[in-house]
C-alpha atoms as a PDB file:
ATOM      1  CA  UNK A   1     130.501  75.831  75.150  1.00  0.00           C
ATOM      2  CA  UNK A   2     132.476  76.430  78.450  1.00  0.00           C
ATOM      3  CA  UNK A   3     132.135  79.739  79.875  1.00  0.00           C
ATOM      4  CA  UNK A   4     135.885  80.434  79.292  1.00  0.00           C
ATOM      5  CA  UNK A   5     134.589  80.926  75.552  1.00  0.00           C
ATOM      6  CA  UNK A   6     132.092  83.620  76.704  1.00  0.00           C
ATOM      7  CA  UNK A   7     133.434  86.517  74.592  1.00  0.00           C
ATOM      8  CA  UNK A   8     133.805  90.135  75.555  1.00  0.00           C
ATOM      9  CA  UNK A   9     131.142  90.656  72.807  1.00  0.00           C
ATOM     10  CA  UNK A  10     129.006  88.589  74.350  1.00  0.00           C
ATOM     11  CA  UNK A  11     129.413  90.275  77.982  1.00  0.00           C
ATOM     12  CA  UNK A  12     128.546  93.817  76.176  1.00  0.00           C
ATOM     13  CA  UNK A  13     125.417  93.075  74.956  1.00  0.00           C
ATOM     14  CA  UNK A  14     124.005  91.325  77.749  1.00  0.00           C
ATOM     15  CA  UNK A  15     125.060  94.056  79.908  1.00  0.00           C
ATOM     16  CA  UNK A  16     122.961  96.204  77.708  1.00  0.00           C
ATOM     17  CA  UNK A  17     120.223  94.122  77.731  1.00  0.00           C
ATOM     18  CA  UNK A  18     120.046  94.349  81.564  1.00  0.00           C
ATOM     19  CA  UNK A  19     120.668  97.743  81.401  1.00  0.00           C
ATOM     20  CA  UNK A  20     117.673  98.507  79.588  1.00  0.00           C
ATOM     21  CA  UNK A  21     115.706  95.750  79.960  1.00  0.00           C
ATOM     22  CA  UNK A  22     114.848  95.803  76.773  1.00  0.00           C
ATOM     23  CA  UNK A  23     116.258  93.708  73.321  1.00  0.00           C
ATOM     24  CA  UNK A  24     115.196  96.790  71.108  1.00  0.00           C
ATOM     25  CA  UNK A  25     116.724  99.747  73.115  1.00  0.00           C
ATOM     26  CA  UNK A  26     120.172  97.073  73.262  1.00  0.00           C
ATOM     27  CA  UNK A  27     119.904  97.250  69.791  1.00  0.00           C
ATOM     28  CA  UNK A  28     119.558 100.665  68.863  1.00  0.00           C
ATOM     29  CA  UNK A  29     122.702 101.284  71.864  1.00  0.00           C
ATOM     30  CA  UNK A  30     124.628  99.154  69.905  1.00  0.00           C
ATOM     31  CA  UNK A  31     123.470  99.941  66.293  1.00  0.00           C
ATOM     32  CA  UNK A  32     122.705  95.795  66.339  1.00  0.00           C
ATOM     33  CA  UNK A  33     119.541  94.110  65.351  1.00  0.00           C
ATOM     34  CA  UNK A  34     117.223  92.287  68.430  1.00  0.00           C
ATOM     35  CA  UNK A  35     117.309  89.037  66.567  1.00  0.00           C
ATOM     36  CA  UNK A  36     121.347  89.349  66.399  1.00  0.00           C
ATOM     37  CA  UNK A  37     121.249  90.516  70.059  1.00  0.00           C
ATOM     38  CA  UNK A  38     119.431  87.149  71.017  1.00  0.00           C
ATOM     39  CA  UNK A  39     121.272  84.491  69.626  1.00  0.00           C
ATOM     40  CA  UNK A  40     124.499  85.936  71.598  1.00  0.00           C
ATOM     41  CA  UNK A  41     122.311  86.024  74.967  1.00  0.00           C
ATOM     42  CA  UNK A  42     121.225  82.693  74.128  1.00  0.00           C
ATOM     43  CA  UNK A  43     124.992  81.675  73.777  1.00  0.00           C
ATOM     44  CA  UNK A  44     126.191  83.636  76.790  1.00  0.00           C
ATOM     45  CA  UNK A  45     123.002  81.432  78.678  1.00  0.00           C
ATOM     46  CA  UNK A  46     124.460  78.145  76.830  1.00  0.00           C
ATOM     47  CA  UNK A  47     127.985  78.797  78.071  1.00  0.00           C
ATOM     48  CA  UNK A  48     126.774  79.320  81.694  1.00  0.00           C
ATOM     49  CA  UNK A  49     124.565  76.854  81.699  1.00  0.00           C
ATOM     50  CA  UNK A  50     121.279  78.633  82.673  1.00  0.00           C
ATOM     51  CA  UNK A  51     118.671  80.828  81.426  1.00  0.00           C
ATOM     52  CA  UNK A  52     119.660  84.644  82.234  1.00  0.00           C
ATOM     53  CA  UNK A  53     116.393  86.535  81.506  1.00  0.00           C
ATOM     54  CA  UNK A  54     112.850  85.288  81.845  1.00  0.00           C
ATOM     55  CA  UNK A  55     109.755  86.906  79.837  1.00  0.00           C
ATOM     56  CA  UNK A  56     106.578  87.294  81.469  1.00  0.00           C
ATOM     57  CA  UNK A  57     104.156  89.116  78.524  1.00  0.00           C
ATOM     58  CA  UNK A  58     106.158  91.458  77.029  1.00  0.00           C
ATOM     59  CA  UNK A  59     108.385  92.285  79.823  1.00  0.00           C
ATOM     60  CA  UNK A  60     111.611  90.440  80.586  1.00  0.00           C
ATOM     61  CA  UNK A  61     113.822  90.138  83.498  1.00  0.00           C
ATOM     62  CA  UNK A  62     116.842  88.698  85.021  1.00  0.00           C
ATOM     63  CA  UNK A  63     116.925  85.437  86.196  1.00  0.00           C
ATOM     64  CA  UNK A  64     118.728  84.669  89.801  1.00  0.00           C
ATOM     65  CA  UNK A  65     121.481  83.187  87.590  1.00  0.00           C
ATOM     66  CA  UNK A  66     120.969  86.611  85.242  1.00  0.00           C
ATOM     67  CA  UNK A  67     121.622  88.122  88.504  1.00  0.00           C
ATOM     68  CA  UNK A  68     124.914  86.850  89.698  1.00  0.00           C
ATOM     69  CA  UNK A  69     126.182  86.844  86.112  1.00  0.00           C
ATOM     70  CA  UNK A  70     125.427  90.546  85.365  1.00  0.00           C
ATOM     71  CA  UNK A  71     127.020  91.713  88.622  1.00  0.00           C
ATOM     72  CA  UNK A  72     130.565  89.620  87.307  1.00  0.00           C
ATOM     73  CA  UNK A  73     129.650  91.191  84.178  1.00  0.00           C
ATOM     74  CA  UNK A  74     129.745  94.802  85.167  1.00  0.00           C
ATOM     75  CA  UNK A  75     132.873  93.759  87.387  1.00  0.00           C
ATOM     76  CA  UNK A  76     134.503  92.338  84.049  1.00  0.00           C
ATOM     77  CA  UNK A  77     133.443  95.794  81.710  1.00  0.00           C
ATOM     78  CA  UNK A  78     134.396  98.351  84.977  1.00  0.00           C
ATOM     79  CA  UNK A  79     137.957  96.691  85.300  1.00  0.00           C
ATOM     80  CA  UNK A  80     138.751  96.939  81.285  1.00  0.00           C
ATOM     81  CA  UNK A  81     137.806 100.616  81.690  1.00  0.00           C
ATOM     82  CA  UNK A  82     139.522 101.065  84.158  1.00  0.00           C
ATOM     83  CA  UNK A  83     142.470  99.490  82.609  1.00  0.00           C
ATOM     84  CA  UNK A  84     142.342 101.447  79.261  1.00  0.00           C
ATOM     85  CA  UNK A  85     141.699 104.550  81.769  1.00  0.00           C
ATOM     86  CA  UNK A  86     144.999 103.902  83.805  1.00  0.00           C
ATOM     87  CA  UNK A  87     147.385 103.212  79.973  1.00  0.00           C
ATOM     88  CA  UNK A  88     145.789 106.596  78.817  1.00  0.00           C
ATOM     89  CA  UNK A  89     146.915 108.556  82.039  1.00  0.00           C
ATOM     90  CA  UNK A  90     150.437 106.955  81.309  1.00  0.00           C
ATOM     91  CA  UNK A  91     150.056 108.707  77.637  1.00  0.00           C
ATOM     92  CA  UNK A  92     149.187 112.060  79.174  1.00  0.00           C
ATOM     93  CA  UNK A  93     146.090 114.230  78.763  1.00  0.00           C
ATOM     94  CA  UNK A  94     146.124 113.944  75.362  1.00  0.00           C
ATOM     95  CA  UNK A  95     144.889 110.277  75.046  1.00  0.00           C
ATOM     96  CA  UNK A  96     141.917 109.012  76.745  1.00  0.00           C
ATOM     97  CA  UNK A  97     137.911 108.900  76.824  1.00  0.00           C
ATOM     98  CA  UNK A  98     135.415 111.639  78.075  1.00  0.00           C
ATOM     99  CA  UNK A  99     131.743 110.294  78.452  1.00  0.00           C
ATOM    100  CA  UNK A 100     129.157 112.789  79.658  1.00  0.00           C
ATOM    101  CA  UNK A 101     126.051 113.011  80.185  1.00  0.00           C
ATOM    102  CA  UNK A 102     123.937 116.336  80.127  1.00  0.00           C
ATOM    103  CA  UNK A 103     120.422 117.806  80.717  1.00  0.00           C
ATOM    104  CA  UNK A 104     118.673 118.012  77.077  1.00  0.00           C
ATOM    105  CA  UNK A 105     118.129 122.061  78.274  1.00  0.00           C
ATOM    106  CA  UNK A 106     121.923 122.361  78.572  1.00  0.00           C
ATOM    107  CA  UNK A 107     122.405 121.823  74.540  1.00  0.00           C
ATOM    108  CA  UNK A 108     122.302 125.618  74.372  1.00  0.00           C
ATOM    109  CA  UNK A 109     125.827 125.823  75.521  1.00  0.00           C
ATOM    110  CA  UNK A 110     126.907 122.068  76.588  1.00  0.00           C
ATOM    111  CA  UNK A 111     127.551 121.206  72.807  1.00  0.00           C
ATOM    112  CA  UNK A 112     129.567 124.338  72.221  1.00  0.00           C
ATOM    113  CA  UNK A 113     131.759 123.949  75.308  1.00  0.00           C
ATOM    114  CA  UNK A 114     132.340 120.536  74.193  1.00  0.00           C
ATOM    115  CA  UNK A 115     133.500 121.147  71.143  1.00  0.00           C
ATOM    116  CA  UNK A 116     136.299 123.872  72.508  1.00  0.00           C
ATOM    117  CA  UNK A 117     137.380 121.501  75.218  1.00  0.00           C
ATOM    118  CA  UNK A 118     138.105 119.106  72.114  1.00  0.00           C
ATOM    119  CA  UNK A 119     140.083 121.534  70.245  1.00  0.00           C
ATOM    120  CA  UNK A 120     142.323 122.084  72.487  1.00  0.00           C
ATOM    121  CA  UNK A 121     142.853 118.269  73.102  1.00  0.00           C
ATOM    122  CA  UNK A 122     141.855 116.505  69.829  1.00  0.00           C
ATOM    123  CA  UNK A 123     143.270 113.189  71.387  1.00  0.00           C
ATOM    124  CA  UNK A 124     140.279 112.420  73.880  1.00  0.00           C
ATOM    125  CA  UNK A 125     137.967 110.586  72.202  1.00  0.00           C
ATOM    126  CA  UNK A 126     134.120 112.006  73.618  1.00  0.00           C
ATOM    127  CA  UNK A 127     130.615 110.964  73.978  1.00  0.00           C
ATOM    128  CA  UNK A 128     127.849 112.381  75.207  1.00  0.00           C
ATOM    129  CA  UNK A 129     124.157 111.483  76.060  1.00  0.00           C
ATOM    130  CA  UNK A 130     121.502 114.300  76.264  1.00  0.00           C
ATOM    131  CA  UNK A 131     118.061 113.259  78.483  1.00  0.00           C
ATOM    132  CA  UNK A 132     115.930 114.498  80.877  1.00  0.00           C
ATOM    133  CA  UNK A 133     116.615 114.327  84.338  1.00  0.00           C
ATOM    134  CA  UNK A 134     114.709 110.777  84.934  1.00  0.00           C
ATOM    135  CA  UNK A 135     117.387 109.140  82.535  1.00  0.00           C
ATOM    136  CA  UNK A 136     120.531 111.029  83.629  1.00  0.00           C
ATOM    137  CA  UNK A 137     119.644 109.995  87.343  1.00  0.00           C
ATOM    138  CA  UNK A 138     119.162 106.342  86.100  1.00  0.00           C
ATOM    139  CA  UNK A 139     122.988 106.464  84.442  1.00  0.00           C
ATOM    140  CA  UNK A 140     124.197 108.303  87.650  1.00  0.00           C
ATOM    141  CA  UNK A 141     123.175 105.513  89.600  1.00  0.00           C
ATOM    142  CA  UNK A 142     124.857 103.112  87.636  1.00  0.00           C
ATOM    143  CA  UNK A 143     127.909 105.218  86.966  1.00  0.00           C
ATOM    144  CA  UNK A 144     127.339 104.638  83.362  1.00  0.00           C
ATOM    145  CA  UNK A 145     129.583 108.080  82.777  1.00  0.00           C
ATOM    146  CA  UNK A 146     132.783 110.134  83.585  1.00  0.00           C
ATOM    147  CA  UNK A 147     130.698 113.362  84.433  1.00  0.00           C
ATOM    148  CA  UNK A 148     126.877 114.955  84.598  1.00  0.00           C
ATOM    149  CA  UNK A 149     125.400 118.168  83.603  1.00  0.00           C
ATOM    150  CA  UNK A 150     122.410 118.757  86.141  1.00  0.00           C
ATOM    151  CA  UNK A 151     120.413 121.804  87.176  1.00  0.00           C
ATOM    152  CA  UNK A 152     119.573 120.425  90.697  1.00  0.00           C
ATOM    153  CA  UNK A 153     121.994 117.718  92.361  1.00  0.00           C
ATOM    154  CA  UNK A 154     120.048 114.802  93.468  1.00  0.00           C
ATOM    155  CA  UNK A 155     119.335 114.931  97.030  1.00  0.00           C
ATOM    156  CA  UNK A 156     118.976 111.231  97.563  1.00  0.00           C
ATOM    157  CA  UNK A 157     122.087 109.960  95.813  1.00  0.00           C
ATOM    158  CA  UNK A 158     126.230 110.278  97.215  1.00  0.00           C
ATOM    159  CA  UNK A 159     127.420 112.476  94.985  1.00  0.00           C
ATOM    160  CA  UNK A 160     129.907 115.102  94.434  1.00  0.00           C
ATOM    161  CA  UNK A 161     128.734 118.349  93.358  1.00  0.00           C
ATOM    162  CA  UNK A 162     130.303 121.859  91.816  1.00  0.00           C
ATOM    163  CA  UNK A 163     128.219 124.591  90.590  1.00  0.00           C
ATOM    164  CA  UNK A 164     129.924 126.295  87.236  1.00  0.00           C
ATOM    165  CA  UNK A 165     127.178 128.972  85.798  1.00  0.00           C
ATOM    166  CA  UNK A 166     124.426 130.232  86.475  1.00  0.00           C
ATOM    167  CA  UNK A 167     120.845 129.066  85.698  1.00  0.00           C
ATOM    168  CA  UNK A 168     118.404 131.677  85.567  1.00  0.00           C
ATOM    169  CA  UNK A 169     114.728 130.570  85.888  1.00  0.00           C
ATOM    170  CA  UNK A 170     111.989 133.012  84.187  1.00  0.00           C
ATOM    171  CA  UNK A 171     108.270 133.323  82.792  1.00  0.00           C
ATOM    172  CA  UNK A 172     107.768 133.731  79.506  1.00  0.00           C
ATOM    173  CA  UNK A 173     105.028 134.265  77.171  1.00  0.00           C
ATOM    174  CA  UNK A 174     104.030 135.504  73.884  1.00  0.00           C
ATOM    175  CA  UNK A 175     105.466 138.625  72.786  1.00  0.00           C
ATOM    176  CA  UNK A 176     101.914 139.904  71.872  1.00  0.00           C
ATOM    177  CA  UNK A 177     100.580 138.932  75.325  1.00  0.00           C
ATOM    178  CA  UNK A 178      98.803 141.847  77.792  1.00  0.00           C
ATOM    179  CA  UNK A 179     101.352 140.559  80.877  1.00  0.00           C
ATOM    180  CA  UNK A 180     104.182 141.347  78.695  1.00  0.00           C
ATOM    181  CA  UNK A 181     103.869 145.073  78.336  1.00  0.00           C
ATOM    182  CA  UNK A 182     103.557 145.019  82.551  1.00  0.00           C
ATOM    183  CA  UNK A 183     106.162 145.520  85.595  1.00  0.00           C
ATOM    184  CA  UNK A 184     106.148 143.860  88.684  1.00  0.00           C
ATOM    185  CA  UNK A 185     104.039 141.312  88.336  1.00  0.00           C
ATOM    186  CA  UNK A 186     102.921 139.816  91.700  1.00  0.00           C
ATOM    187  CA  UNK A 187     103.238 136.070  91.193  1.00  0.00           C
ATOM    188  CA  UNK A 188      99.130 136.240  92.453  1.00  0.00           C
ATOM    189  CA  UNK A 189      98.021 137.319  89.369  1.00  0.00           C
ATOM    190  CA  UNK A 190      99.181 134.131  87.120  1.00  0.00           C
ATOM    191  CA  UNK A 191      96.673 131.520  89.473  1.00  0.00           C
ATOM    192  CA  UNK A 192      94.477 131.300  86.921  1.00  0.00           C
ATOM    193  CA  UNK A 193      96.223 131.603  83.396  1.00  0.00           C
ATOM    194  CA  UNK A 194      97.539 128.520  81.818  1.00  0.00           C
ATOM    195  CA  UNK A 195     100.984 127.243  81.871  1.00  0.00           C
ATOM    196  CA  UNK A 196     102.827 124.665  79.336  1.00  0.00           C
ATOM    197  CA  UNK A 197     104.706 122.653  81.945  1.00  0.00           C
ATOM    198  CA  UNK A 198     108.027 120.232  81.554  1.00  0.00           C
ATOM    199  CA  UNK A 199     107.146 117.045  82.245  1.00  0.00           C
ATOM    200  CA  UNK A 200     106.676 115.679  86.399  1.00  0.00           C
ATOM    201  CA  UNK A 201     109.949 114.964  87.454  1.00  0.00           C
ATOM    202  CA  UNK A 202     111.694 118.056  85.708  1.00  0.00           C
ATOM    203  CA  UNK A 203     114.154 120.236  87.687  1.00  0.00           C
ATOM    204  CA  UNK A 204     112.879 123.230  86.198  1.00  0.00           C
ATOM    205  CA  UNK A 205     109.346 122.043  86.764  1.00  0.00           C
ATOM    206  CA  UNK A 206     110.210 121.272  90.544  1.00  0.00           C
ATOM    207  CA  UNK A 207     112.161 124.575  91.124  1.00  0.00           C
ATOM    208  CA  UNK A 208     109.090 126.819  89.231  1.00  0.00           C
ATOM    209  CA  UNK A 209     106.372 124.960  91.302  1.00  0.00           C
ATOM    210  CA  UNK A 210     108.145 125.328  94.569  1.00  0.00           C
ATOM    211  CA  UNK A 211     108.287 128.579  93.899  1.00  0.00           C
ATOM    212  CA  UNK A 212     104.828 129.372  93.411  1.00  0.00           C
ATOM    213  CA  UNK A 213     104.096 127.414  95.921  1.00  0.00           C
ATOM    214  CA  UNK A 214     105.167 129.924  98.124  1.00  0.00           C
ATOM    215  CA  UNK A 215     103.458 132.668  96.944  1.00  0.00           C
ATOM    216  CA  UNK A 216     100.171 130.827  97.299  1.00  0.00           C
ATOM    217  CA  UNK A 217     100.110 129.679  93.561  1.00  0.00           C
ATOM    218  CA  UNK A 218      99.434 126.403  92.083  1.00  0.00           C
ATOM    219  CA  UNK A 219     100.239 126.714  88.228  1.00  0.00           C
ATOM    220  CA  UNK A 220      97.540 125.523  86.001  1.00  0.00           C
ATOM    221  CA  UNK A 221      98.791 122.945  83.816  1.00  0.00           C
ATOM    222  CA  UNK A 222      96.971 123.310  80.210  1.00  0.00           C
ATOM    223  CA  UNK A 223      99.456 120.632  79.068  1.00  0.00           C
ATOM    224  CA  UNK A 224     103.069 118.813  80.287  1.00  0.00           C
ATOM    225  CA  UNK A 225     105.909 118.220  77.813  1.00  0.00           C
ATOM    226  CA  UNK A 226     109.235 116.919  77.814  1.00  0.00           C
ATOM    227  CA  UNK A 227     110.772 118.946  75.043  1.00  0.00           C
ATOM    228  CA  UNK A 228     112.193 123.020  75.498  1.00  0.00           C
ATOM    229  CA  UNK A 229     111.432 122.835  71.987  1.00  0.00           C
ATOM    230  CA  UNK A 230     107.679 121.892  72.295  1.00  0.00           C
ATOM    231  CA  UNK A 231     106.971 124.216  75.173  1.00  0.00           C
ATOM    232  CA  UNK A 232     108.668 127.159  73.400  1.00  0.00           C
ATOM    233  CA  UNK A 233     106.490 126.732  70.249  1.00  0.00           C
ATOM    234  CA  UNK A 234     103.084 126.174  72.438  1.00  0.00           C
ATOM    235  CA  UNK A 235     103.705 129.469  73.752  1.00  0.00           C
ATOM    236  CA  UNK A 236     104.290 131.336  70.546  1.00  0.00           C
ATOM    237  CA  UNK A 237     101.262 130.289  69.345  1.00  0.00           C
ATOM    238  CA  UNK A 238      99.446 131.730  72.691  1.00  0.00           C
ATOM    239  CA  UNK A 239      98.304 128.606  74.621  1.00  0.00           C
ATOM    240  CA  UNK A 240     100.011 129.595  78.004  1.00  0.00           C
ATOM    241  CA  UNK A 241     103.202 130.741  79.695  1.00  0.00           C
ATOM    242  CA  UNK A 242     105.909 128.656  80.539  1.00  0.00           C
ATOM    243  CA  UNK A 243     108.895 128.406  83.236  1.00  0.00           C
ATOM    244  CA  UNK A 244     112.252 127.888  81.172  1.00  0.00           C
ATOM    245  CA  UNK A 245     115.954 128.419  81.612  1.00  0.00           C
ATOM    246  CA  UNK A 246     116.860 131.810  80.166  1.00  0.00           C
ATOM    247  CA  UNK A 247     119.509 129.718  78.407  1.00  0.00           C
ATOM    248  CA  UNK A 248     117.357 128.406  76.135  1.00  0.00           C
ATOM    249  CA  UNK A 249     115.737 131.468  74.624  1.00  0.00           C
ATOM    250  CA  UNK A 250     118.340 133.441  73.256  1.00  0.00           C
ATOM    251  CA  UNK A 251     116.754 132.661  69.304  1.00  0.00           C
ATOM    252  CA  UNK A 252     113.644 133.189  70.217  1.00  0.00           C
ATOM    253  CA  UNK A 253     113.838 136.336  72.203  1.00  0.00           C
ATOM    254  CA  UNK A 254     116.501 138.331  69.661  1.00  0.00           C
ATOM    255  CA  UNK A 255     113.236 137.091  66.918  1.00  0.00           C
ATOM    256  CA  UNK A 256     110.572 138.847  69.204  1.00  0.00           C
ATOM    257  CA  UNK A 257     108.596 135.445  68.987  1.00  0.00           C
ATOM    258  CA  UNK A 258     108.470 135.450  73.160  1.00  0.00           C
ATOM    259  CA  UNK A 259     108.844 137.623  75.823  1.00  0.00           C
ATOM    260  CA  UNK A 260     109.973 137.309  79.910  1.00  0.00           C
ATOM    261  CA  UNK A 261     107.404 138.730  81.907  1.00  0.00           C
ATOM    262  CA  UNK A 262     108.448 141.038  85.001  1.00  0.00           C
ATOM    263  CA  UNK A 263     107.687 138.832  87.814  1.00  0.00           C
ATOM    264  CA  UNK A 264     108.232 139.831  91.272  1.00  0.00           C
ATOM    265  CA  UNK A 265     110.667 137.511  92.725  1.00  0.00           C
ATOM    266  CA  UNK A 266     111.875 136.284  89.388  1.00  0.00           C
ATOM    267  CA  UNK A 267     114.206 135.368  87.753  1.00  0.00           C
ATOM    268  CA  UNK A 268     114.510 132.392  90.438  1.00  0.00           C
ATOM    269  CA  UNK A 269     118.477 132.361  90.611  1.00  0.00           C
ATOM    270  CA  UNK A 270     119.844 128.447  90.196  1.00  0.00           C
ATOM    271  CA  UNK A 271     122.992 127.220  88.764  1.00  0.00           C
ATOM    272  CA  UNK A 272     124.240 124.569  86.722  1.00  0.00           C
ATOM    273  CA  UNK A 273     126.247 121.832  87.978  1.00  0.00           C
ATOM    274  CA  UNK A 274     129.007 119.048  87.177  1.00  0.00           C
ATOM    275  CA  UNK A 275     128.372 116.094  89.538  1.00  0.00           C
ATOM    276  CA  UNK A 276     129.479 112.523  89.613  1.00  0.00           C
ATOM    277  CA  UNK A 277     129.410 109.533  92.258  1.00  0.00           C
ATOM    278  CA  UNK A 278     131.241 109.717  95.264  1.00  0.00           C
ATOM    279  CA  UNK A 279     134.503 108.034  95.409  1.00  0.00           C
ATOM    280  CA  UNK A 280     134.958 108.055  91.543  1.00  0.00           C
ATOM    281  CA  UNK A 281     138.361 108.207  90.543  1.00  0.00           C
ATOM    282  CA  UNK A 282     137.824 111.063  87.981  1.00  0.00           C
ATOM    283  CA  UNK A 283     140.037 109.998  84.585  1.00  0.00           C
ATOM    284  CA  UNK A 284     142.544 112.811  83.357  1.00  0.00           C
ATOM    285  CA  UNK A 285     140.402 113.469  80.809  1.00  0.00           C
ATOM    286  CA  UNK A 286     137.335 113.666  83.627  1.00  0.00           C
ATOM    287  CA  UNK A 287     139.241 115.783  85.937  1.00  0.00           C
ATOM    288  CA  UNK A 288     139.916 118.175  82.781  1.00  0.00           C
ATOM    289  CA  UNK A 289     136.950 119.176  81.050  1.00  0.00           C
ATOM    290  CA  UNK A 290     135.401 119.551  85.485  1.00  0.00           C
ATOM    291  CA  UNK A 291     138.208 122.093  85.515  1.00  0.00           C
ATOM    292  CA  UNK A 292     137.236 123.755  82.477  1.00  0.00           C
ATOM    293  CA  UNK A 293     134.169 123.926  83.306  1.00  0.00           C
ATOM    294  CA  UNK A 294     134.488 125.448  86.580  1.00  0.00           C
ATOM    295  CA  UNK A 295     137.147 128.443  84.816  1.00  0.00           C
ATOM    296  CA  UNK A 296     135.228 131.567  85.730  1.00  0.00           C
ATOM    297  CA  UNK A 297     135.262 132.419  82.016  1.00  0.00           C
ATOM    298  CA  UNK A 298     132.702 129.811  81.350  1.00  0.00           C
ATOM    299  CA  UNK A 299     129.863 131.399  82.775  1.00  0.00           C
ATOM    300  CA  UNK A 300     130.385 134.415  80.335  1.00  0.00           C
ATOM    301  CA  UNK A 301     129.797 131.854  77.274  1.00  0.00           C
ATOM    302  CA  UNK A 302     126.496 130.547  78.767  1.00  0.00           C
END
């Protein structure tokens, strides 16, 4: 098969494989089975003539000829988006795609804002992917997305920033806990009890332990979790206090379940922000919800 036959099919699902590096998490991306995935990489290799991934035990990666074809590949799939990008401006705001990518701690409001945005412009079609800061990095990098929901910009990375709301940082801990009934709390006094901590990597974990830090504190990890959820419900049981966007507490603090404990210095002020890559051509739709988002009326709904 010539590789004029290569279908756009084809080109999507090898992109995903490289992406991911992975058959299975193609799959599940593209609601496809592995074994359907391989037979069109095999095709795709059979049209260009060479291999495109290799498999050393269980991991696989590209090929040099994998290489060069993934980099037309992501040419091919950034030009049709473009293109479908560029007829939906012609059609006005009220055509069009919205892809963002947000913080799983920002579901407390992201969701919700969301939904209002598409309301009021029931045209744009929207997705959105919800991760932890690792895996909204890794689709920055690759511009994978019209827009990003972070706490703490990258440092590392060209991007354009804009701070919309605030992101208040605080302690919190049982409701039945001795701390809680206290004010003032010199940060000193929590060396030694046990914290639930977000996993390594975390903003929240980074912007808690730097602050610490300079009190003289090293927080004593009892255990680290990726999940608001999971650190929320380690703490009502009593098995340590955790640093968590006040954002994410609203249920549990109107139920009595936890408490924020008056800590001297806290809460650490942060704020939310929209970023994307430098140099992006924002789409209408893009350049629409950013605005929205950066409405001073916004904060009051977080």
């Amino acid at each position: 098969m010539p590789i004029h036959h290569a279908t756009l099919h084809q080109l999507k699902i090898f992109d995903a494989v490289a992406r991911h590096m992975s058959f299975v998490r193609a799959a599940e991306e593209l609601y496809l089975t592995p074994p359907a995935l391989s037979i069109q990489v095999k095709q795709l290799a059979e049209a260009i003539g060479q291999p495109l991934f290799e498999q050393i035990g269980k991991k696989i990666s590209l090929t040099a000829a994998g290489e060069v074809s993934w980099a037309t590949c992501r040419d091919v799939l950034n030009r049709l988006e473009q293109l479908t990008h560029e007829l939906a401006a012609l059609q006005g705001l009220e055509k069009g795609s919205l892809k963002l990518a947000t913080l799983s701690t920002a579901k407390y409001f992201i969701p919700r804002l969301l939904g209002e945005f598409c309301m009021k412009h029931p045209g744009i079609d929207t997705t959105l992917f919800m991760g932890n800061r690792e895996a909204l990095l890794e689709r920055l990098a690759r511009n994978q997305d019209d827009l990003y929901i972070l706490g703490q910009p990258p440092e590392h990375m060209n991007v354009v920033t804009e701070p919309f709301a605030d992101n208040l940082l605080v302690v919190v801990a049982r409701s039945s806990h001795p701390l809680a009934r206290e004010k003032d709390i010199a940060p000193s006094r929590l060396r030694d009890i046990p914290f639930i901590l977000r996993e390594a990597g975390s903003g929240t974990r980074l912007a808690a332990e730097k602050f610490f830090e300079q009190h003289g504190v090293v927080l004593k990890a009892r255990m680290e979790l990726g999940s608001n959820e999971a650190v929320k419900q380690l703490v009502v049981g009593g098995l340590g206090l955790a640093v968590l966007s006040a954002s994410t507490l609203h249920a549990e603090l109107t139920s009595g379940e936890l408490a924020i404990l008056d800590i001297r210095g806290l809460p650490l002020k942060r704020k939310w922000h929209v970023v994307y890559p430098a140099g992006k051509q924002l789409t209408p739709a893009g350049r629409a919800f950013m605005e929205y988002l950066l409405a001073p009326v916004i904060s009051e709904k977080i």
